[in-house]
Protein backbone atom coordinates (compact mmCIF):
# COMPACT_ATOMS: atom_id res chain seq x y z
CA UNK A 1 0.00 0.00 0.00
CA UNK A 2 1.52 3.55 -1.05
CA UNK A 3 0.10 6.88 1.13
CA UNK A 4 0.19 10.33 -0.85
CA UNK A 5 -1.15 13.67 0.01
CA UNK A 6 -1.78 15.61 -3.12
CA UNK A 7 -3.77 18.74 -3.42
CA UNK A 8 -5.57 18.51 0.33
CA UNK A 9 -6.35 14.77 -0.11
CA UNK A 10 -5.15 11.46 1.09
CA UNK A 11 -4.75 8.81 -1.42
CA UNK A 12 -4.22 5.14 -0.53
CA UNK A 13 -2.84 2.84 -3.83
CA UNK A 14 -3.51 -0.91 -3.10
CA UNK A 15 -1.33 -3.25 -5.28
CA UNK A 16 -2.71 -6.62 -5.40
CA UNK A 17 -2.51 -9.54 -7.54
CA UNK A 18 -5.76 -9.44 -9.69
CA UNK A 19 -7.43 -12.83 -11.61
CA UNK A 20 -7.99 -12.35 -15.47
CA UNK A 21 -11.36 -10.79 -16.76
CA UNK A 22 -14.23 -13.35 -16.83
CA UNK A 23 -14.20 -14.93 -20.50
CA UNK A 24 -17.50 -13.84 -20.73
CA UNK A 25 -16.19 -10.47 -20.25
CA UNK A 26 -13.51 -11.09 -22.91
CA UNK A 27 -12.73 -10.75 -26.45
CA UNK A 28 -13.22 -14.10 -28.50
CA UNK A 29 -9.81 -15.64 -30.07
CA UNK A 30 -9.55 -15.04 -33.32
CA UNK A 31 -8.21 -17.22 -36.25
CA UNK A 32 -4.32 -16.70 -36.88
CA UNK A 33 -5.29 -16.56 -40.50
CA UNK A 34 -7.81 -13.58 -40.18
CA UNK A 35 -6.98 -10.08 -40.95
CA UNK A 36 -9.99 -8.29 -40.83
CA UNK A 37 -12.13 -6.51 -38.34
CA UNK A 38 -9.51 -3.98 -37.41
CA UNK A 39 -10.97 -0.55 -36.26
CA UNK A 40 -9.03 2.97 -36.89
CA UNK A 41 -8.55 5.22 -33.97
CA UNK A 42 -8.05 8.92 -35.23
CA UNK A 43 -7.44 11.31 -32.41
CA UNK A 44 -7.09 15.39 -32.93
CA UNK A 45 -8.19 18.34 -30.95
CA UNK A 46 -11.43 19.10 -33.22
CA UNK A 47 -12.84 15.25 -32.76
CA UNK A 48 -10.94 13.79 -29.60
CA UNK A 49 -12.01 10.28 -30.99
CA UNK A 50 -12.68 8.88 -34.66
CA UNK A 51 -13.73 5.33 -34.95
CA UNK A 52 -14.19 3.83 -38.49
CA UNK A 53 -13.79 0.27 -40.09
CA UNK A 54 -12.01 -0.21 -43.23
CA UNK A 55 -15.85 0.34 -45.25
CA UNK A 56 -15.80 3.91 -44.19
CA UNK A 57 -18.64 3.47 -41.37
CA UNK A 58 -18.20 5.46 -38.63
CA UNK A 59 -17.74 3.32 -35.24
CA UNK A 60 -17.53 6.03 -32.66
CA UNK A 61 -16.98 9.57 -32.29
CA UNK A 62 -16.20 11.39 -29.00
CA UNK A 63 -15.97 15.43 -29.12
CA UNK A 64 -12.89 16.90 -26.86
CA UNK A 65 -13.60 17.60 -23.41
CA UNK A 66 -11.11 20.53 -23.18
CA UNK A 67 -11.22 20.66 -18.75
CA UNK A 68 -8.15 22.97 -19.06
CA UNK A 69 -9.39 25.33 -21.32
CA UNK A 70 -12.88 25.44 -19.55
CA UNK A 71 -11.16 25.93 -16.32
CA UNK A 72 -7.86 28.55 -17.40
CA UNK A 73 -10.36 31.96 -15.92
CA UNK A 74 -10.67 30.94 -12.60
CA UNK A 75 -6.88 29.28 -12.93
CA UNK A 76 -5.95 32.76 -13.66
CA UNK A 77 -7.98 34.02 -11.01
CA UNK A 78 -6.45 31.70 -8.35
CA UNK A 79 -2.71 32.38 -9.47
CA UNK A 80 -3.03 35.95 -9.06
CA UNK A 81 -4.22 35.63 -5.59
CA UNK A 82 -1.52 33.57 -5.03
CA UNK A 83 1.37 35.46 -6.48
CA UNK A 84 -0.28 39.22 -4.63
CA UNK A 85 -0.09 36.81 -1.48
CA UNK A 86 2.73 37.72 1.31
CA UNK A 87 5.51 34.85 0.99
CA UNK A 88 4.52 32.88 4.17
CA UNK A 89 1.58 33.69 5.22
CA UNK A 90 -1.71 32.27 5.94
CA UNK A 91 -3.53 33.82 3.29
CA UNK A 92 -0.86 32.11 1.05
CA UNK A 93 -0.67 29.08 2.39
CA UNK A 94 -4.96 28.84 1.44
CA UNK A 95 -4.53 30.32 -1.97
CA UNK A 96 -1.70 27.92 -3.15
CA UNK A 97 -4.26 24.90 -1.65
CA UNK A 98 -7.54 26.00 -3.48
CA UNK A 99 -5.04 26.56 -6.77
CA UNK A 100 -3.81 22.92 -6.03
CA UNK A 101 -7.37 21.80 -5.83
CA UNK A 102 -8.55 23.54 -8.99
CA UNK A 103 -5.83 21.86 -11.17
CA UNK A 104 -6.69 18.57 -9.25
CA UNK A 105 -10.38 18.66 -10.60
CA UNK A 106 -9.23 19.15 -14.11
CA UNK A 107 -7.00 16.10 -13.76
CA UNK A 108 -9.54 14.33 -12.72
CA UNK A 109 -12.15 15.40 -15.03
CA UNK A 110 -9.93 14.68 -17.87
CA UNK A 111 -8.83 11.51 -16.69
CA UNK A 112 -12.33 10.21 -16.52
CA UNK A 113 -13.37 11.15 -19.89
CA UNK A 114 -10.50 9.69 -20.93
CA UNK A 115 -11.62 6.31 -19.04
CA UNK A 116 -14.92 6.35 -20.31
CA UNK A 117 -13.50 6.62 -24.14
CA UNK A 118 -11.03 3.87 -23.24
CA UNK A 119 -13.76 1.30 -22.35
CA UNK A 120 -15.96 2.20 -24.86
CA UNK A 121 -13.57 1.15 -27.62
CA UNK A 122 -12.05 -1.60 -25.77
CA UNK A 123 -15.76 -3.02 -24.92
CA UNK A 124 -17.03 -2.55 -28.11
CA UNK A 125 -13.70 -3.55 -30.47
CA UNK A 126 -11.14 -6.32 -30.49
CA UNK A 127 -8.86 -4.93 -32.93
CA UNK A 128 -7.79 -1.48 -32.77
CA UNK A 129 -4.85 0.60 -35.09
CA UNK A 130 -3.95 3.78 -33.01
CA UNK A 131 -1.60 6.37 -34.28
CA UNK A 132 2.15 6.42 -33.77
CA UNK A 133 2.08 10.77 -32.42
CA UNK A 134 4.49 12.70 -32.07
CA UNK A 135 3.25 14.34 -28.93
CA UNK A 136 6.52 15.56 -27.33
CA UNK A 137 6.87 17.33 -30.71
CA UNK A 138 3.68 18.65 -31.65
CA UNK A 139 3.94 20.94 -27.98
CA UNK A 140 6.73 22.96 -29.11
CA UNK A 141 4.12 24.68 -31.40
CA UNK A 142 3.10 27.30 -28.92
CA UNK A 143 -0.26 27.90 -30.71
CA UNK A 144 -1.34 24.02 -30.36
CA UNK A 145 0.59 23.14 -27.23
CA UNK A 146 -2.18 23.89 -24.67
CA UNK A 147 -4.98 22.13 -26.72
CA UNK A 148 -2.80 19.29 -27.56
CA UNK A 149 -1.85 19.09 -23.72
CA UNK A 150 -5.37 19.24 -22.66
CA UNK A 151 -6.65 16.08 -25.04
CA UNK A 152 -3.95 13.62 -23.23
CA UNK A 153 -3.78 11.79 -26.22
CA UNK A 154 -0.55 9.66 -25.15
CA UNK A 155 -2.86 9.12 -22.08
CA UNK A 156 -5.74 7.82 -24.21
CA UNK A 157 -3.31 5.55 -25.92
CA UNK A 158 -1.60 4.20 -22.72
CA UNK A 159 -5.53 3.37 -21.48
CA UNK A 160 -6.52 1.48 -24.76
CA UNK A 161 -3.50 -0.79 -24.22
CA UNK A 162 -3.36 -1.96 -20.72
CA UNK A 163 -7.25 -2.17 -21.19
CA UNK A 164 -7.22 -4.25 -24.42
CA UNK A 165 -4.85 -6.57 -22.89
CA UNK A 166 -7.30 -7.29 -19.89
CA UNK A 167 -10.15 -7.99 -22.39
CA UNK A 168 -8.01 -10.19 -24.35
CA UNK A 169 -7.88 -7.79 -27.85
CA UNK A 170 -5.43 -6.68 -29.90
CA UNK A 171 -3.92 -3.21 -30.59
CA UNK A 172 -1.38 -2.23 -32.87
CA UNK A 173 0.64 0.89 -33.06
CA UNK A 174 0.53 2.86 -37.06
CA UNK A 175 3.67 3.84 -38.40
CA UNK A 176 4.71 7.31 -37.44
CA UNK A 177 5.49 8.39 -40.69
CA UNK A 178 2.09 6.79 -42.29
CA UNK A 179 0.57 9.54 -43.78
CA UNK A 180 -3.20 8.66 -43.02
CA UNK A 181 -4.73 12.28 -43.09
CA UNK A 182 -3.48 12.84 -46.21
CA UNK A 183 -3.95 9.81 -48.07
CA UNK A 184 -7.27 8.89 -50.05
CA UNK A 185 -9.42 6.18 -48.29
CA UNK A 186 -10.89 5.47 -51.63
CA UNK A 187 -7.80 5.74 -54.51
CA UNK A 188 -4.95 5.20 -52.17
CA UNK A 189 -3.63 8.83 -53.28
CA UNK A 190 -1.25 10.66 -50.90
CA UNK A 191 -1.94 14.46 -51.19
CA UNK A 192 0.78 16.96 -51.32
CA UNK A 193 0.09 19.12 -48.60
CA UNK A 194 -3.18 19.22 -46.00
CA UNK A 195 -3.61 22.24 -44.09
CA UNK A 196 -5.09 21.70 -40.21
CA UNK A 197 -7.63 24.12 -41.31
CA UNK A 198 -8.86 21.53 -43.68
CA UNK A 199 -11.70 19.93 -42.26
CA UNK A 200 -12.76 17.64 -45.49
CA UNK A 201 -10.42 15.59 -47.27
CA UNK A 202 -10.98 16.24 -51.47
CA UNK A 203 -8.70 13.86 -53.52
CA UNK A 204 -7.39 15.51 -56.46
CA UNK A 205 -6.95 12.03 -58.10
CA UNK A 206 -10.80 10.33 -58.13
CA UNK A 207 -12.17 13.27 -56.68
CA UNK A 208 -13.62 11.63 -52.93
CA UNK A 209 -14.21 13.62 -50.26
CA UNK A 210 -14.66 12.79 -46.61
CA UNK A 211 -14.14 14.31 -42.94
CA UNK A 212 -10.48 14.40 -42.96
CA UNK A 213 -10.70 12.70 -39.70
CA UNK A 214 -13.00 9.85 -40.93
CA UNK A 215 -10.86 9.12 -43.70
CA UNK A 216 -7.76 9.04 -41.46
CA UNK A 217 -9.73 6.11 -39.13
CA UNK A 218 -10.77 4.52 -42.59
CA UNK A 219 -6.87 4.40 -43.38
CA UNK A 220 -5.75 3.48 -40.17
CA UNK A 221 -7.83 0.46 -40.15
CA UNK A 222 -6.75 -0.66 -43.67
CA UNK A 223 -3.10 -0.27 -42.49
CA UNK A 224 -3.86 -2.66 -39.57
CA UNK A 225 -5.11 -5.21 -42.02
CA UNK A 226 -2.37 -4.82 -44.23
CA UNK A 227 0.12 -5.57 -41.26
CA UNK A 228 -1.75 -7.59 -39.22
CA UNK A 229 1.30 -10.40 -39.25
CA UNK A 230 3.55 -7.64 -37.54
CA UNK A 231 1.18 -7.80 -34.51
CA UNK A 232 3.11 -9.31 -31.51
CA UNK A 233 2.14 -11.87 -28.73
CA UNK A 234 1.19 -9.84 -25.94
């Protein structure tokens, strides 16, 4: 048993050695021969979540949360009380513990949505393809680093694993550099160039358009199938 104090609480963490998921509660065994029935998970800060097959029907969609950005006034609020306060005094002391508490709720708030994303896509899929992101980069841009902070998505992805393996499922990492935004779900096309602001993929090549973020889950899923013998024992 571990004992923290974080933020005005106590926090007891119980390690114990837990029995497998009932099979009924489990993912059936596949065949070793069959590659289909992967699912593409697209995350992004516009749609937090994009589920699709490799047919192009939409599985799941989740809309981002965004606790930090709800919360950042009365974050504001709180730090300026704290930095006007007199270094060691009372009144200090109860500012820096209701600023601790604020940021506590939005860790928590994220972290549930976060939970309740995971287990839908774990409950309701046995294969999934998640994205290989760059996260540690993509904060350095200072105009995407707060939203991009605030969707957790390397959070997300640590969930869907440790919860796929307790169902019994499979998940499977994309290449990094697998351009799945910008390639055609349809023609197999890689665009040039795909701005963030573009919202709906348009193939210059057979002319298909989609939500850029449904046609990156459609991609992702085909990759999984087309690499399903790299998948390893876990």
């Amino acid at each position: 048993a571990t004992v923290s104090h974080r933020a005005g609480r106590w926090t007891v963490s119980v390690t114990v050695e837990a029995a497998d998921l009932h099979p009924a509660r489990r993912h059936p065994t596949r065949a070793v021969d069959q590659h289909r029935g992967w699912v593409g998970v697209d995350r992004g800060l516009t749609a937090l979540v994009v589920a699709a097959d490799r047919e192009g029907r939409q599985r799941l969609r989740v809309e981002p949360l965004r606790p930090l950005g709800t919360s950042l006034p009365r974050l504001r609020r709180l730090s300026r009380r704290v930095s006007r306060a007199r270094r060691g005094s009372i009144n200090r002391g109860k500012a820096v513990a209701r600023l601790a508490r604020c940021h506590r709720r939005i860790r928590d708030i994220r972290a549930h949505a976060l939970h309740e994303v995971a287990n839908q896509l774990v409950k309701t899929h046995d294969r999934l393809v998640l994205e290989d992101l760059n996260t540690a980069g993509m904060v350095k841009n200072r105009r995407l680093a707060r939203s991009i902070s605030d969707a957790s998505w390397a959070g997300l992805a640590r969930m869907v694993g440790y919860k796929q393996l307790w169902a019994g499922g499979q998940v499977m990492i994309a290449d990094r550099w697998f351009a799945s935004s910008k390639t055609c779900s349809a023609c197999g096309a890689v665009a040039a160039s795909l701005l963030l602001s573009q919202r709906v993929f348009a193939c210059a090549v057979c002319g298909f358009e989609a939500d850029r973020d449904l046609n990156a889950a459609v991609n992702l899923a085909v990759w999984g199938e087309q690499h399903d013998a790299q998948i390893r024992d876990p």
